[in-house]
Every structure is written in structure tokens, then in C-alpha cells.
Protein backbone atom coordinates (compact mmCIF):
# COMPACT_ATOMS: atom_id res chain seq x y z
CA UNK A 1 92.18 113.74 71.66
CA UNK A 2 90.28 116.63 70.10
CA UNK A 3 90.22 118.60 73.53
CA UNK A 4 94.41 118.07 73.37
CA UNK A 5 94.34 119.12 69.88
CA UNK A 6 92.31 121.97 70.15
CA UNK A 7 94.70 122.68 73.19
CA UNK A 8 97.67 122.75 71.26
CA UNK A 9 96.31 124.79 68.59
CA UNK A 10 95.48 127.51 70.99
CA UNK A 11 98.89 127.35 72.31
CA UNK A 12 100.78 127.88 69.22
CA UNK A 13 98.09 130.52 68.19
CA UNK A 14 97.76 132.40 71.68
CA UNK A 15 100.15 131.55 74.40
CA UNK A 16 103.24 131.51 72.30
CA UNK A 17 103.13 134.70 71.01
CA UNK A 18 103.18 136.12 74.25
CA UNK A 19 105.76 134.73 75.93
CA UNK A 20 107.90 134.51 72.54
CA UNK A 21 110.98 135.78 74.60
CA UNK A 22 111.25 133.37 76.90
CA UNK A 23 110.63 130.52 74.61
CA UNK A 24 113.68 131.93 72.51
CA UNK A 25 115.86 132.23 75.68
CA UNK A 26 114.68 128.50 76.14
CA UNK A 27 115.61 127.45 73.18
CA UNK A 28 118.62 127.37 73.72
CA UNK A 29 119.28 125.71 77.32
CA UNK A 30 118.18 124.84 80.84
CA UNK A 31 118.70 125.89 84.50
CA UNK A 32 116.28 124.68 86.78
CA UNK A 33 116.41 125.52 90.57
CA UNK A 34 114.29 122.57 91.15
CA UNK A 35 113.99 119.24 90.59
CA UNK A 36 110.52 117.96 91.32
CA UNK A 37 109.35 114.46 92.01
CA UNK A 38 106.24 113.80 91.94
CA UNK A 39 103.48 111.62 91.08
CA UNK A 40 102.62 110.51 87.72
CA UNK A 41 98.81 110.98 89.06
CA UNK A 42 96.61 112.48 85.77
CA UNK A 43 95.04 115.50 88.75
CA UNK A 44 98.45 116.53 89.83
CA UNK A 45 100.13 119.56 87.37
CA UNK A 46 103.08 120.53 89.09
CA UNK A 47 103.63 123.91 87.58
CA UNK A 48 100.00 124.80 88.10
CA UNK A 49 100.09 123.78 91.92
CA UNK A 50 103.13 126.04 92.18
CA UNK A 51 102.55 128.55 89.74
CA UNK A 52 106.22 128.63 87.78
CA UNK A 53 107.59 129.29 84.72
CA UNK A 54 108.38 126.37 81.91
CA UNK A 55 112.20 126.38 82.51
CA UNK A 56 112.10 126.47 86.38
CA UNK A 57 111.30 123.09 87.57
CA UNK A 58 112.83 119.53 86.65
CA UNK A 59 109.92 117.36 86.59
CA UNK A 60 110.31 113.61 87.46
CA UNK A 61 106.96 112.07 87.35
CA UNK A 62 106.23 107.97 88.15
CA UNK A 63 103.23 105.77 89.93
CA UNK A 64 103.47 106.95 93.60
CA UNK A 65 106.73 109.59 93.34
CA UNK A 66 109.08 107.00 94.15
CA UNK A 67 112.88 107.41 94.43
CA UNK A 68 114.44 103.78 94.04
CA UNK A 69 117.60 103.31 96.80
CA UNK A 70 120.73 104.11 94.16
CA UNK A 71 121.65 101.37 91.72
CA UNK A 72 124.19 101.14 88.93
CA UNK A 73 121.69 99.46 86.92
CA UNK A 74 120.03 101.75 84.07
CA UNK A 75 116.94 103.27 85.40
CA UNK A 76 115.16 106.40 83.85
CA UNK A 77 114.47 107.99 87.65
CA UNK A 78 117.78 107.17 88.69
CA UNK A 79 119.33 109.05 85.64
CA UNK A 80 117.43 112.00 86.01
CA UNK A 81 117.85 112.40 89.47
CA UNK A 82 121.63 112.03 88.60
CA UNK A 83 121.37 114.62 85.58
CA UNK A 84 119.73 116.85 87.41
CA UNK A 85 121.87 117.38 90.48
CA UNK A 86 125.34 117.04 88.78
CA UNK A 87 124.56 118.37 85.47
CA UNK A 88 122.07 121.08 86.08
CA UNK A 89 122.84 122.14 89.56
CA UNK A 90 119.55 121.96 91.10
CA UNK A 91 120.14 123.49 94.77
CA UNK A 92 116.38 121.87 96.16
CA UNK A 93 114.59 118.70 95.84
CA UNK A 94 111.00 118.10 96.32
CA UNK A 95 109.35 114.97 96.78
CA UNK A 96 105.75 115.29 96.45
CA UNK A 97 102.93 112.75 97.66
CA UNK A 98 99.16 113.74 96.95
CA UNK A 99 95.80 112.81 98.45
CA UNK A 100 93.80 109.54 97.26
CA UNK A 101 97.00 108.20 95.62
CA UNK A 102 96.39 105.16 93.67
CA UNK A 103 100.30 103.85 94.07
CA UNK A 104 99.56 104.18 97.78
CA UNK A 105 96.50 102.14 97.90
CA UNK A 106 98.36 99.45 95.64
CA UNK A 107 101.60 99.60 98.17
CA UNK A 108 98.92 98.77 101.04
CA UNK A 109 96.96 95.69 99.23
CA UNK A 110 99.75 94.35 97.17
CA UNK A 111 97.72 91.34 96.64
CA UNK A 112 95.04 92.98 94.51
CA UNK A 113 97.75 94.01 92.03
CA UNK A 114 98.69 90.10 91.33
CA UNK A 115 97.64 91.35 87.48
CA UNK A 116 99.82 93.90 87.30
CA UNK A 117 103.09 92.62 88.26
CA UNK A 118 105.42 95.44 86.92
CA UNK A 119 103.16 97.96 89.13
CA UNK A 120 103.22 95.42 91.95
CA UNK A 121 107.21 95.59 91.72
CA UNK A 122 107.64 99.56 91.56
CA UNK A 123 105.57 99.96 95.03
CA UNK A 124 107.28 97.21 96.68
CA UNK A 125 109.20 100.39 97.38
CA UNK A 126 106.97 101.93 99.08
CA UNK A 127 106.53 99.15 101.65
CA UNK A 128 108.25 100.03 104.16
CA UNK A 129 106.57 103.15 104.37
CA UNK A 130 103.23 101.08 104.87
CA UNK A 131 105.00 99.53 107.60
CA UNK A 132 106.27 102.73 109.14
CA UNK A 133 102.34 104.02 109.28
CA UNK A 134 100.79 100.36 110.64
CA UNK A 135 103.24 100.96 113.54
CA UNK A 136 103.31 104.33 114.37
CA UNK A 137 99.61 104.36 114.35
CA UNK A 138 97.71 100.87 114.51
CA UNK A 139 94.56 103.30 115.13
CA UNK A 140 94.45 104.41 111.61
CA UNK A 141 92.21 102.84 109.03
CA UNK A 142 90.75 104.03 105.63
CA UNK A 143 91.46 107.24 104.65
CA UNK A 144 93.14 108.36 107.50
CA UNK A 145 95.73 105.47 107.48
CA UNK A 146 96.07 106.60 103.18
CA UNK A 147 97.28 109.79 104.57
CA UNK A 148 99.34 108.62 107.05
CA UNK A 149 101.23 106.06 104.58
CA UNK A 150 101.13 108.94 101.77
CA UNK A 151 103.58 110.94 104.41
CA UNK A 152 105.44 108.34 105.41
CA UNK A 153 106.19 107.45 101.46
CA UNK A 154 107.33 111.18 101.12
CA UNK A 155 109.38 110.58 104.02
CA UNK A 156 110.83 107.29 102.57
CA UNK A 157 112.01 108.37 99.32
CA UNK A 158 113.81 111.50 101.10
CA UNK A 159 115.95 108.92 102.65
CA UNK A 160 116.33 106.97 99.65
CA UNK A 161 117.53 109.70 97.60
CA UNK A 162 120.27 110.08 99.72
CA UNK A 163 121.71 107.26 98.73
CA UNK A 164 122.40 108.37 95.46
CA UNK A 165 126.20 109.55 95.09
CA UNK A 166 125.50 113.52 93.71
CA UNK A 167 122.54 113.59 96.78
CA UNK A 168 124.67 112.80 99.11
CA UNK A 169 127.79 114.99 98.19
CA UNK A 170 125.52 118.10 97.67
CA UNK A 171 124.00 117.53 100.64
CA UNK A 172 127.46 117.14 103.04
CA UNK A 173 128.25 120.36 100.82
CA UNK A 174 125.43 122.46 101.59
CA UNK A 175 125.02 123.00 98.07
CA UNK A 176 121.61 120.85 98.07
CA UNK A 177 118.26 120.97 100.20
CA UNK A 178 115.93 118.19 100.43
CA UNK A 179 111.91 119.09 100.89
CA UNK A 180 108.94 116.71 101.26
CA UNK A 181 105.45 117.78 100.49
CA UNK A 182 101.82 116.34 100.27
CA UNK A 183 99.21 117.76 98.27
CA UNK A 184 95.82 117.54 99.21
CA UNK A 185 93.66 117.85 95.53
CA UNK A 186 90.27 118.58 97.43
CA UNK A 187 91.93 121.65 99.23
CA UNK A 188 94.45 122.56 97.10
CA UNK A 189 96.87 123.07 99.64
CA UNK A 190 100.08 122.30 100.07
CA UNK A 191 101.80 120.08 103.54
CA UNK A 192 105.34 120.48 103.66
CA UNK A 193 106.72 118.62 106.30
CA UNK A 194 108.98 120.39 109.10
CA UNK A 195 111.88 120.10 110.76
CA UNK A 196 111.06 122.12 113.21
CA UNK A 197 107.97 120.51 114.19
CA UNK A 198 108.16 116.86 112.84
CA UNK A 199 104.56 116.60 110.87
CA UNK A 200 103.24 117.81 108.08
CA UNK A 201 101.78 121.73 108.03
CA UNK A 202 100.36 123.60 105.66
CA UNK A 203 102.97 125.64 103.90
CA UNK A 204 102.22 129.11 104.59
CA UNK A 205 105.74 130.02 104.50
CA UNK A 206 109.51 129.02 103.51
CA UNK A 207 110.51 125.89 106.01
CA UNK A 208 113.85 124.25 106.72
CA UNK A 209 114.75 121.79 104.03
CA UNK A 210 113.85 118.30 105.94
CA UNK A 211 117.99 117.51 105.02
């Protein structure tokens, strides 16, 4: 905790001062362009990777970046998914996967996580996703097969957010643009997957939206 103390400190007494006038603009409201799913992963830092602004990205962070299929039951993703889209008017969505992911590792040995039943339960979405990977290719193993069910998640919770009601009516109104990325922590570079081409490449440039 000292380290985060000493952090904040240096904040308050440093970083503050100099951006003082966008913390007051701040201060009083939002507007994101972005709303950014990603893992809850302690190595990923979202505004770091992409180098914005506090105030321009809406940051949903869980075990494995996982966007449950739409429910009316309460759930904290679901509701900020919601808020973000209909109340803040996000126009792009990015799901982002990473490298050595620990919720993809769980999703492919779901027996190993017979202690941790709540964690079991979250990426039993992500299972079909494991499936998707086995199939498409039974060659895989190890790290390779990690990667290829780390894509295939991203993939997976594209189409499950558009089940959810705003999703789907920003996305029939062109209002909304849906993007799936994997970041790769040993390179530090970004995979954005294409429309145009159907994998994953490194993002060197603006792509089509996947949806």
C-alpha cells in the first residue's frame, strides 16, 4: 500500500496541478467516445495501452472481458453497457482480450476451478468460445491454442453484446461500431481483428468496425 500511497500523493502534488483545467471541465460531466471492455487482468491499463485522456474512455473491466448475452436480471456489466450506449452516446465499442489470460485458461480447464465456483460460473461464458477454437483448429495446443481461444472469446462477446437492446438499435442505426482487439503484454502491440481479412492483425491503422 505504501507504493499506492506514495502514488497518490504525487498525484495530488504533481499531476493535478497540471492538468487543473481539465479536471475542472470534468468535474462537472462525462462524454466518452468509447466504451471499453476489457479485462480485469492487474498488467492490462487501458488508458496507458492507448494513450487517452481521463474522460475519453468508459472502462468496463471483469475476469476474462466478458459480455453476458442480455438479461433483465440486475447485473453491473449489463448496466453499464446499457448506461453507456443510451445515456452517454458512446459511438464505438471495444472488446479487448490480452495474452496469458487467466479467465481463458480457467474457461479451458473448468474442472480445476471446482474451488472457485462463482469464477467457474462467469467463464462458463466463455465456453463456447473454447469450443469454437478446439474445432477450428484441433492442431493447437498450449499457448498457441490460449491464443486462439483468447480471439475467439473477443469474437464471442461481440456477438453477445448484440443482444443487448441499445447494441442492437445503434448498430441497425449506424450510430454504433463494434471493434475486437487482443493485446499481446510481451509486445505491446495491439491485434484488432478485420473485416476485411477475417484474423487478427496488428493495428497499424484505423479498420472497419467488425459490426
Amino acid at each position: 500500500m505504501e507504493k499506492i500511497v506514495d502514488g497518490v500523493l504525487k498525484f495530488k502534488e504533481d499531476i493535478f496541478p497540471e492538468h487543473k483545467e481539465l479536471f475542472e471541465d470534468l468535474a462537472s460531466g462525462q462524454n466518452p467516445q468509447v466504451l471499453f471492455v476489457t479485462c480485469a487482468d492487474s498488467r492490462i491499463d487501458p488508458s496507458l495501452i492507448t494513450q487517452t485522456a481521463p474522460g475519453d474512455l468508459f472502462i468496463c473491466r471483469n475476469a476474462g472481458n466478458i459480455v453476458p448475452p442480455y438479461t433483465l436480471q440486475a447485473e453491473s456489466n449489463i448496466a453499464s453497457i446499457e448506461f453507456a450506449v443510451a445515456a452517454l452516446g458512446v459511438q464505438d465499442i471495444v472488446v479487448c482480450g490480452h495474452t496469458d489470460c487467466g479467465a481463458m485458461k480457467g474457461a479451458m480447464n473448468p474442472e480445476g476451478l471446482d474451488a472457485l465456483p462463482h469464477v467457474c460460473g462467469w467463464v462458463s461464458h466463455s465456453s463456447a468460445a473454447v469450443k469454437t477454437a478446439k474445432a477450428a483448429r484441433p492442431d493447437l495446443e498450449g499457448k498457441a491454442l490460449l491464443r486462439e481461444v483468447t480471439e475467439q472469446n473477443v469474437l464471442l462477446q461481440l456477438q453477445h453484446l448484440k443482444t443487448h437492446p441499445y447494441v442492437a438499435a445503434g448498430l441497425a442505426a449506424g450510430t454504433l461500431r463494434l471493434h475486437g482487439w487482443v493485446y499481446d503484454i510481451g509486445e505491446g502491440t495491439i491485434y484488432a481483428h478485420s473485416s476485411e481479412t477475417g484474423h487478427f492483425d496488428v493495428l497499424s491503422k484505423p479498420l472497419q468496425a467488425v459490426a
